[in-house]
C-alpha atoms as a PDB file:
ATOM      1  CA  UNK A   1      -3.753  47.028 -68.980  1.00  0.00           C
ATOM      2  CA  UNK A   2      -1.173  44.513 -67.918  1.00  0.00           C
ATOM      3  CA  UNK A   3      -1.917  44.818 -64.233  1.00  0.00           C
ATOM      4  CA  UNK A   4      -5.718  44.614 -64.524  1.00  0.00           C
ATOM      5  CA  UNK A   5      -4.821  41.337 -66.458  1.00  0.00           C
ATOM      6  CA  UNK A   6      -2.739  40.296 -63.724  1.00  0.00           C
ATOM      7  CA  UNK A   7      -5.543  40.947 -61.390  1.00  0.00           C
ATOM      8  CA  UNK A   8      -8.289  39.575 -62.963  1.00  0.00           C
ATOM      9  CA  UNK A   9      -6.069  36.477 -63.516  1.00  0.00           C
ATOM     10  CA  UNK A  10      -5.575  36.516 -59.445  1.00  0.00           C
ATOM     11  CA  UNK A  11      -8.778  36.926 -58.786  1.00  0.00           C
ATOM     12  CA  UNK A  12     -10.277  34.023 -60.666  1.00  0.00           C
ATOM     13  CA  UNK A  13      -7.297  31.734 -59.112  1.00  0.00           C
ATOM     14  CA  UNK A  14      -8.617  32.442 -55.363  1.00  0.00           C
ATOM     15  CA  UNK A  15     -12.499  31.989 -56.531  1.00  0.00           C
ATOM     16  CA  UNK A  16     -11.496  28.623 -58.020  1.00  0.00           C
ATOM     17  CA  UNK A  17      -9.407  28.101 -54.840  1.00  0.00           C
ATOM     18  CA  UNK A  18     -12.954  28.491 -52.442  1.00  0.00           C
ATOM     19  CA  UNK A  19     -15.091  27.001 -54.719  1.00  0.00           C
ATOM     20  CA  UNK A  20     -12.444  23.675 -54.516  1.00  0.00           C
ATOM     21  CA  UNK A  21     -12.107  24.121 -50.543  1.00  0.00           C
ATOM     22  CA  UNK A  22     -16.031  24.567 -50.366  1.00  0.00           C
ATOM     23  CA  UNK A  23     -16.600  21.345 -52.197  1.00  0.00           C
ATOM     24  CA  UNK A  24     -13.561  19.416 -50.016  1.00  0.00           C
ATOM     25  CA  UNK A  25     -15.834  21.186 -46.774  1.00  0.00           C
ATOM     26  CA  UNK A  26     -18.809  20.075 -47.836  1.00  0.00           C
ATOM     27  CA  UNK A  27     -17.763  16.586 -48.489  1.00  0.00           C
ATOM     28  CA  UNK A  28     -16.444  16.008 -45.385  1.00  0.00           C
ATOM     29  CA  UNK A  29     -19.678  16.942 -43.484  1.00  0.00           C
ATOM     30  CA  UNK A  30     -21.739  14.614 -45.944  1.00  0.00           C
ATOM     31  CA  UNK A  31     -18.930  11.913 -44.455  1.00  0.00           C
ATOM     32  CA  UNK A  32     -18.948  13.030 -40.860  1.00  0.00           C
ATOM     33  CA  UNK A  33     -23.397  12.722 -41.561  1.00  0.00           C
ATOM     34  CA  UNK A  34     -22.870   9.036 -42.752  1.00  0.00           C
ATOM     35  CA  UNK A  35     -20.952   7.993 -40.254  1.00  0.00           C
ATOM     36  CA  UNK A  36     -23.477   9.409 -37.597  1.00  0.00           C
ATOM     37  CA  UNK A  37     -21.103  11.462 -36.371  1.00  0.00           C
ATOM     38  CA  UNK A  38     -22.778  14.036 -33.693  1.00  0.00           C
ATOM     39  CA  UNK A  39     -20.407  16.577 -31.411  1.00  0.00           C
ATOM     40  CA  UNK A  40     -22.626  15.961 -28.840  1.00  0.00           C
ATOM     41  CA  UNK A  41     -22.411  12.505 -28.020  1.00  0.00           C
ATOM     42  CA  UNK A  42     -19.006  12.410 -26.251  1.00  0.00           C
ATOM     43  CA  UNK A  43     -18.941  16.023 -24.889  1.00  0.00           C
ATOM     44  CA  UNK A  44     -18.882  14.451 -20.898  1.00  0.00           C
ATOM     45  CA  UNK A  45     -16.821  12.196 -21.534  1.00  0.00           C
ATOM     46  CA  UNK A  46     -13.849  14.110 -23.178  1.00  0.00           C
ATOM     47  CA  UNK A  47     -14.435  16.551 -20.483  1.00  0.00           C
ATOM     48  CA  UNK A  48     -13.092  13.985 -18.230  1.00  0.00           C
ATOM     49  CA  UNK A  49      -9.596  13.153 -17.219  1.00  0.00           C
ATOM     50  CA  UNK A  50      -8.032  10.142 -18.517  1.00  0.00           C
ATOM     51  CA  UNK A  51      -8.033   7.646 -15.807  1.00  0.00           C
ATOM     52  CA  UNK A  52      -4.445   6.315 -16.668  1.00  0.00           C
ATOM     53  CA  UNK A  53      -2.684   5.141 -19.256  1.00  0.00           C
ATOM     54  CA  UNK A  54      -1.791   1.716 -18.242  1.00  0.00           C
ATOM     55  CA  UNK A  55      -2.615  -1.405 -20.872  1.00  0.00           C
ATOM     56  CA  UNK A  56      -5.541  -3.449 -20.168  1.00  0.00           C
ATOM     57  CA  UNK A  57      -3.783  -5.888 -18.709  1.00  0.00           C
ATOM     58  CA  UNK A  58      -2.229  -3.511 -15.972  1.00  0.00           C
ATOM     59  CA  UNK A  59      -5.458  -1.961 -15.500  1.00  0.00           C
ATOM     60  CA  UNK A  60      -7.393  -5.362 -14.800  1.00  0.00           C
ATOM     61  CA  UNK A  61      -4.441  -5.913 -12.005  1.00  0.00           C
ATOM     62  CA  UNK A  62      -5.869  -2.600 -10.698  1.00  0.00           C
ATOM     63  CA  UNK A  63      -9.245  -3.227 -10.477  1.00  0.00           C
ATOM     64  CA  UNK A  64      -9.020  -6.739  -8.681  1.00  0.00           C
ATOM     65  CA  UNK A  65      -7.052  -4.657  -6.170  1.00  0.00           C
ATOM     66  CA  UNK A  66     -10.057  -2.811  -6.049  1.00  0.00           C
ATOM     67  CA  UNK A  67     -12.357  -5.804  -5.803  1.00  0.00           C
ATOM     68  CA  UNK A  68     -10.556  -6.872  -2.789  1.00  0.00           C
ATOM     69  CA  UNK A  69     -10.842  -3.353  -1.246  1.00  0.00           C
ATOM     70  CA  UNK A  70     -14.481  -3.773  -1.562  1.00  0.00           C
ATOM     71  CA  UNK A  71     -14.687  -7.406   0.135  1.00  0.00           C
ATOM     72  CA  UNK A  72     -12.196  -5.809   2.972  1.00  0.00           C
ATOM     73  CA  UNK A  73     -15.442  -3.116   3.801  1.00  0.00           C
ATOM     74  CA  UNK A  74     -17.857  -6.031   3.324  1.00  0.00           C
ATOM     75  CA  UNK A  75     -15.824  -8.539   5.504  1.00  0.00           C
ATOM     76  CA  UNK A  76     -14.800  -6.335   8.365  1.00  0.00           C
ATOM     77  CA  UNK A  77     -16.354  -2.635   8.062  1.00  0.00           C
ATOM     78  CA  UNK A  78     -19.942  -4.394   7.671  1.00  0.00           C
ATOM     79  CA  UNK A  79     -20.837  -3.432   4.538  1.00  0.00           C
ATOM     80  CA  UNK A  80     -23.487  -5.307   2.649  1.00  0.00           C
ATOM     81  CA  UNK A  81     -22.817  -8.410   0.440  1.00  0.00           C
ATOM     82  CA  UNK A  82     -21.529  -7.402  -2.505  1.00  0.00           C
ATOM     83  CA  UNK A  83     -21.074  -4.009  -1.817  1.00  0.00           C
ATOM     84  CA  UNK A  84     -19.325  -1.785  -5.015  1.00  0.00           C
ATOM     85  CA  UNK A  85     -17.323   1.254  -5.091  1.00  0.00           C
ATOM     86  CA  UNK A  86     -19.566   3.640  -7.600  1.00  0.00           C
ATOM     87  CA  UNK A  87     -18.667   6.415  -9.551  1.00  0.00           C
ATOM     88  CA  UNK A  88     -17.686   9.665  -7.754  1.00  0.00           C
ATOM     89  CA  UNK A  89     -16.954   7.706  -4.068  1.00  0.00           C
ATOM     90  CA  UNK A  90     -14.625   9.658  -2.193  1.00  0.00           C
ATOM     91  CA  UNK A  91     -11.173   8.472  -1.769  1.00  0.00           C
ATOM     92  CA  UNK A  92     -10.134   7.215   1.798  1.00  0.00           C
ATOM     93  CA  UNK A  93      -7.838   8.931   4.165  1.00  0.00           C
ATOM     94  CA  UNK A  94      -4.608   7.280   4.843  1.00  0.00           C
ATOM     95  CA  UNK A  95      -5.973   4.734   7.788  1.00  0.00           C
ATOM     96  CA  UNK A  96      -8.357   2.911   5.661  1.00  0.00           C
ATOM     97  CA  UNK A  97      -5.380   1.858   3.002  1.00  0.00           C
ATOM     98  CA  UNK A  98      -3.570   0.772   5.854  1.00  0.00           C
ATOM     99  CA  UNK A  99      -5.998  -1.338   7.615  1.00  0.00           C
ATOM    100  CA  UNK A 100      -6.949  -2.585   3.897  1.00  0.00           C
ATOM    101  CA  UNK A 101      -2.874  -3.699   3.384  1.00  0.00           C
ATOM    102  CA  UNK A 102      -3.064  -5.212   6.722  1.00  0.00           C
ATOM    103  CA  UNK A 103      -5.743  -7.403   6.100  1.00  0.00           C
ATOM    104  CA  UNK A 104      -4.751  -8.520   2.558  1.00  0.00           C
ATOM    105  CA  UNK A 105      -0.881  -9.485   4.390  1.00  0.00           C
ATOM    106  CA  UNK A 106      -2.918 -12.326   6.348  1.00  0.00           C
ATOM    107  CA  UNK A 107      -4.364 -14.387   3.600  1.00  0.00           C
ATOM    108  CA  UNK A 108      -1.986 -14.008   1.141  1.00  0.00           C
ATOM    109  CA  UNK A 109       0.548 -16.956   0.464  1.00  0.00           C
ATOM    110  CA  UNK A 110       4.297 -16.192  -0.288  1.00  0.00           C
ATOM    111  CA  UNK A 111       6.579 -17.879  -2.288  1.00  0.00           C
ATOM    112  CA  UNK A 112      10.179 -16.165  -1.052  1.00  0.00           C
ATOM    113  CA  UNK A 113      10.012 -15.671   2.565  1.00  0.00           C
ATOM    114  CA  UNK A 114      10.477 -18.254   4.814  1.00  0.00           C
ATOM    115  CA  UNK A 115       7.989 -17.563   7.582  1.00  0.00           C
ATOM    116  CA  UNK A 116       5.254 -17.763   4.360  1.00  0.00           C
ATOM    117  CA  UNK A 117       4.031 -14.506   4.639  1.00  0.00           C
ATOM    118  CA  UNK A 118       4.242 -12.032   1.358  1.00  0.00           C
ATOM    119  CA  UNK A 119       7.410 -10.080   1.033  1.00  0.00           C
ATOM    120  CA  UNK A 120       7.417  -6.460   1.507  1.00  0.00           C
ATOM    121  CA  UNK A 121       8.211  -6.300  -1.997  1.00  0.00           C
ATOM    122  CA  UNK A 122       4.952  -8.326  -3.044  1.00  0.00           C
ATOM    123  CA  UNK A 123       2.759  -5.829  -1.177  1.00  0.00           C
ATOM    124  CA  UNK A 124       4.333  -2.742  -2.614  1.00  0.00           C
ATOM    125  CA  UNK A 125       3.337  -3.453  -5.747  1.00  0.00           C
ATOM    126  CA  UNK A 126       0.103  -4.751  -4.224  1.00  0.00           C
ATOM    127  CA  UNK A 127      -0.519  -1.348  -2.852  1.00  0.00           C
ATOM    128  CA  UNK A 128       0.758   0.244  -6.002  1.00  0.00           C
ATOM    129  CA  UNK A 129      -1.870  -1.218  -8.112  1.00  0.00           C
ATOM    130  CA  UNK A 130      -5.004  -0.378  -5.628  1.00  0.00           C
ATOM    131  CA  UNK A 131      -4.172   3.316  -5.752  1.00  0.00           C
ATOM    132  CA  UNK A 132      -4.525   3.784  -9.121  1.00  0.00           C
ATOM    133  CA  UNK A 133      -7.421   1.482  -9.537  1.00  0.00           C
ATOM    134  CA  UNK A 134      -9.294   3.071  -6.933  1.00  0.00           C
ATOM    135  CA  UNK A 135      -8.857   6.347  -9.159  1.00  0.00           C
ATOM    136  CA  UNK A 136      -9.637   4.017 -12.201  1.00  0.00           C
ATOM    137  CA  UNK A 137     -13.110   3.006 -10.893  1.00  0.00           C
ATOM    138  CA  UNK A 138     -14.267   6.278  -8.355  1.00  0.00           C
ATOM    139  CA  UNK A 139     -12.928   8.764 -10.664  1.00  0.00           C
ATOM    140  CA  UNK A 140     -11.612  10.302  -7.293  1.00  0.00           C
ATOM    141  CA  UNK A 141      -7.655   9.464  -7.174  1.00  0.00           C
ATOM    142  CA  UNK A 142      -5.811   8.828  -3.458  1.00  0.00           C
ATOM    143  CA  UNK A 143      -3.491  11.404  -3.131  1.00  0.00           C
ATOM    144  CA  UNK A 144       0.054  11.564  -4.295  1.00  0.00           C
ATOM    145  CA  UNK A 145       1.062  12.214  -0.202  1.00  0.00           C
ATOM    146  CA  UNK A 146      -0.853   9.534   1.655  1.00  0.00           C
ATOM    147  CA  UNK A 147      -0.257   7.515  -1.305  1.00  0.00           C
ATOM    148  CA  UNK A 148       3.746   8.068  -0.898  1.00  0.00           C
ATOM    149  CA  UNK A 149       3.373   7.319   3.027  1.00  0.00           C
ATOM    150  CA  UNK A 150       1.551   4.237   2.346  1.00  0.00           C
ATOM    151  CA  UNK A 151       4.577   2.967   0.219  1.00  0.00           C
ATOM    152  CA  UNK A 152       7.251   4.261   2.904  1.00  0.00           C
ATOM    153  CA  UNK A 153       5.195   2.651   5.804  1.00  0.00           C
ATOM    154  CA  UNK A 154       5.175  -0.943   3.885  1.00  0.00           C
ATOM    155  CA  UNK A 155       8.587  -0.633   2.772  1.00  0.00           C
ATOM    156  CA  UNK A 156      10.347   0.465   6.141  1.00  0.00           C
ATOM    157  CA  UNK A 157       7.795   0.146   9.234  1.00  0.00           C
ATOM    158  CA  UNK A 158       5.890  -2.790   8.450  1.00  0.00           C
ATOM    159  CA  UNK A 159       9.570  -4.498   7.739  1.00  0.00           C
ATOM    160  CA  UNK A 160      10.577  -3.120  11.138  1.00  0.00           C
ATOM    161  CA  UNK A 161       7.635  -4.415  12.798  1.00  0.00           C
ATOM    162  CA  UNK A 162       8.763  -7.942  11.283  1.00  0.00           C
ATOM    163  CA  UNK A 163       5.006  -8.530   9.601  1.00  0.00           C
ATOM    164  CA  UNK A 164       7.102  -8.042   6.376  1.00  0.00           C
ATOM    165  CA  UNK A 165      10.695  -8.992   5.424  1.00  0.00           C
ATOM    166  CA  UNK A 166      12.439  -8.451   2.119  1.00  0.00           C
ATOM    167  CA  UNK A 167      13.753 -11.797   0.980  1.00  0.00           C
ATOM    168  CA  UNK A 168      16.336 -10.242  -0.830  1.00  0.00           C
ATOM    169  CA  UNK A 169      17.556  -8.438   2.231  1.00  0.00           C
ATOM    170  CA  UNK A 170      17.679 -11.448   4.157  1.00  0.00           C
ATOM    171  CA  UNK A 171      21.402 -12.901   4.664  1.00  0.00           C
ATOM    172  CA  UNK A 172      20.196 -16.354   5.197  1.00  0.00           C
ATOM    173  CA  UNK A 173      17.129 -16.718   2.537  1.00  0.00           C
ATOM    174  CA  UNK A 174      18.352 -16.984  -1.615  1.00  0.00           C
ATOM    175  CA  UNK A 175      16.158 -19.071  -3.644  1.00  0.00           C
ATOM    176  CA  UNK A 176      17.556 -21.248  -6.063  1.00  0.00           C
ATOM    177  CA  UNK A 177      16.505 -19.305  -9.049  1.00  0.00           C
ATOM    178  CA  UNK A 178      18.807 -16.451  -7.097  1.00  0.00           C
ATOM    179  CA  UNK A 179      22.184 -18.552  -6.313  1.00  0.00           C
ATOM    180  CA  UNK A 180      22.377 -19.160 -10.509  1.00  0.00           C
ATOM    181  CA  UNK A 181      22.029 -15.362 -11.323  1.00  0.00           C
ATOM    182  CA  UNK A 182      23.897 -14.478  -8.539  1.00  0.00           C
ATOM    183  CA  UNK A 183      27.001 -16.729  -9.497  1.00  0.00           C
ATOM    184  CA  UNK A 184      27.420 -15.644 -13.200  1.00  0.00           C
ATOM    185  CA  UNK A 185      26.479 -11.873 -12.686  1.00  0.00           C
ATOM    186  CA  UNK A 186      29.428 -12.115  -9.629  1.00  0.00           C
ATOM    187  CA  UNK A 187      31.664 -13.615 -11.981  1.00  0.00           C
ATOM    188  CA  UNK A 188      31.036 -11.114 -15.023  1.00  0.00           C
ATOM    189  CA  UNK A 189      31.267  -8.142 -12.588  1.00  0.00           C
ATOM    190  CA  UNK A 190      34.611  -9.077 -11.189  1.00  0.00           C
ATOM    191  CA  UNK A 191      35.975 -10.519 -14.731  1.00  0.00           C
ATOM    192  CA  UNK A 192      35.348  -6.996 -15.477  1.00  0.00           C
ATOM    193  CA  UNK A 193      37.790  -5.765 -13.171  1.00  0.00           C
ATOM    194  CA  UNK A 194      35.453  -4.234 -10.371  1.00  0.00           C
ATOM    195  CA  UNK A 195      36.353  -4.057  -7.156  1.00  0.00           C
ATOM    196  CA  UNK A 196      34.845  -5.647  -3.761  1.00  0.00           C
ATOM    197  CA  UNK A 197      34.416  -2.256  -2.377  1.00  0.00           C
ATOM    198  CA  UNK A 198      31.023  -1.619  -5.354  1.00  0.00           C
ATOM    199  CA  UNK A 199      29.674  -4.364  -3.341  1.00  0.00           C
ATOM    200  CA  UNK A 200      29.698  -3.002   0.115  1.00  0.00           C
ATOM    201  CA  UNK A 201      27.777   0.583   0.093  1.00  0.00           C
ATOM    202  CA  UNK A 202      30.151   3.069   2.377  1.00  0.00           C
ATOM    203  CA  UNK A 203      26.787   4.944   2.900  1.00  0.00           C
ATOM    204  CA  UNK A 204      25.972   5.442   6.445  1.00  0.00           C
ATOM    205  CA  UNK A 205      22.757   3.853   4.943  1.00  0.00           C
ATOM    206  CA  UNK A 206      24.624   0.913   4.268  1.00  0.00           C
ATOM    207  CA  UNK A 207      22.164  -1.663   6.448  1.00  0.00           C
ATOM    208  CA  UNK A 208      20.201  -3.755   3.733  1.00  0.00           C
ATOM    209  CA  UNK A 209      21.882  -2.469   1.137  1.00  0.00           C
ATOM    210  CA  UNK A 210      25.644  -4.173  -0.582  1.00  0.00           C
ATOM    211  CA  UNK A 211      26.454  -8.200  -0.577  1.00  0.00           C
ATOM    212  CA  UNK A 212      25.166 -10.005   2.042  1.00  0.00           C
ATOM    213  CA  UNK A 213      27.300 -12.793   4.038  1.00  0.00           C
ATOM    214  CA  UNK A 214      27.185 -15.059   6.817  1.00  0.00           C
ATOM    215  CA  UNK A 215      30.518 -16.065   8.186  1.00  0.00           C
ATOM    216  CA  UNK A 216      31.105 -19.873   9.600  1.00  0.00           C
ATOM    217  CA  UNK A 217      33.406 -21.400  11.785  1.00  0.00           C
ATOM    218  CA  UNK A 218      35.236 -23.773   9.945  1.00  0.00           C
ATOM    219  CA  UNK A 219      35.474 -26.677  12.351  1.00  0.00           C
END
């Protein structure tokens, strides 16, 4: 007799268990129904891969890289006036990007380098913002190897070529901005009992790298 109590006891616990989860279900929908909520609308779209996860601010820096892209075609590869990359356009092969970076080097205006020209440094970052908006606005990304070529080639060969320079790799350029930080961290370093030799890179990569000088005659 004692187990059948037990049971029946049991028993009504679980039935009062569905009926609660049953009512907790049901509201829920009647929420989901006032809300307008419908599994259907956003199906494509969550199908999708996010296109980055950069803040709005970053990704606006993307997509004016793109807009320039897009006057580069309509200025020199004869596109039409106000010609837009659409949804699904395929992503160029390496030359285009290059040719692109190229082009953007001869308008724009630097603030560092003494010939006026960008730094190398400037268009890096340039270039690193078109690939990703280019993915950003095509939905069809550059990829990871011509995109890590086209940094290499701006960082090394268009420096070698001299259409670039990196003014902090120039022993005769430091702004003024770069003498102040350059005093105090020099004193703080060597306060701290480092040693000349942390400045000058044994590396047989050593060129560019480590404290610049220029030695003078002292007359």
């Amino acid at each position: 007799m004692t187990i059948q109590i037990k049971l029946s006891v049991w028993i009504k616990k679980k039935w009062r268990k569905a009926i609660q989860l049953e009512k907790k279900i049901k509201a829920r929908r009647e929420l989901r129904q006032q809300r307008g909520y419908d599994a259907n609308d956003h199906r494509q779209k969550d199908s999708e891969r996010t296109r980055g996860r950069s803040s709005i601010k970053s990704k606006e820096s993307y997509r004016e890289r793109v807009r320039k892209h897009e006057e580069f075609l309509t200025e020199e590869k004869n596109m039409s006036k106000g010609y837009k990359f659409g949804e699904g356009y395929p992503a160029p092969t390496l030359k285009e990007p290059k040719e692109f970076i190229r082009w953007l080097i001869e308008f724009t205006e630097g603030r560092l380098a003494f010939n006026g020209r960008p730094t190398m440094l400037t268009i890096k970052v340039r270039a690193q913002e078109f690939v990703p908006g280019f993915f950003l606005k095509t939905g069809n990304g550059i990829s990871s190897h011509d995109a890590t070529d086209l940094y290499y080639w701006i960082k090394n060969e268009l420096v070698e070529e001299e259409v670039l320079s990196a003014a902090t790799d120039d022993p005769f350029f430091m702004s003024g901005r770069y003498r102040v930080q350059f005093h105090f961290v020099t004193l703080q370093f060597l306060c701290t009992g480092a040693r000349v030799p942390s400045f000058t890179p044994a590396s047989v990569d050593k060129v560019g790298q480590g404290l610049h000088y220029k030695v003078r005659l002292m007359k």
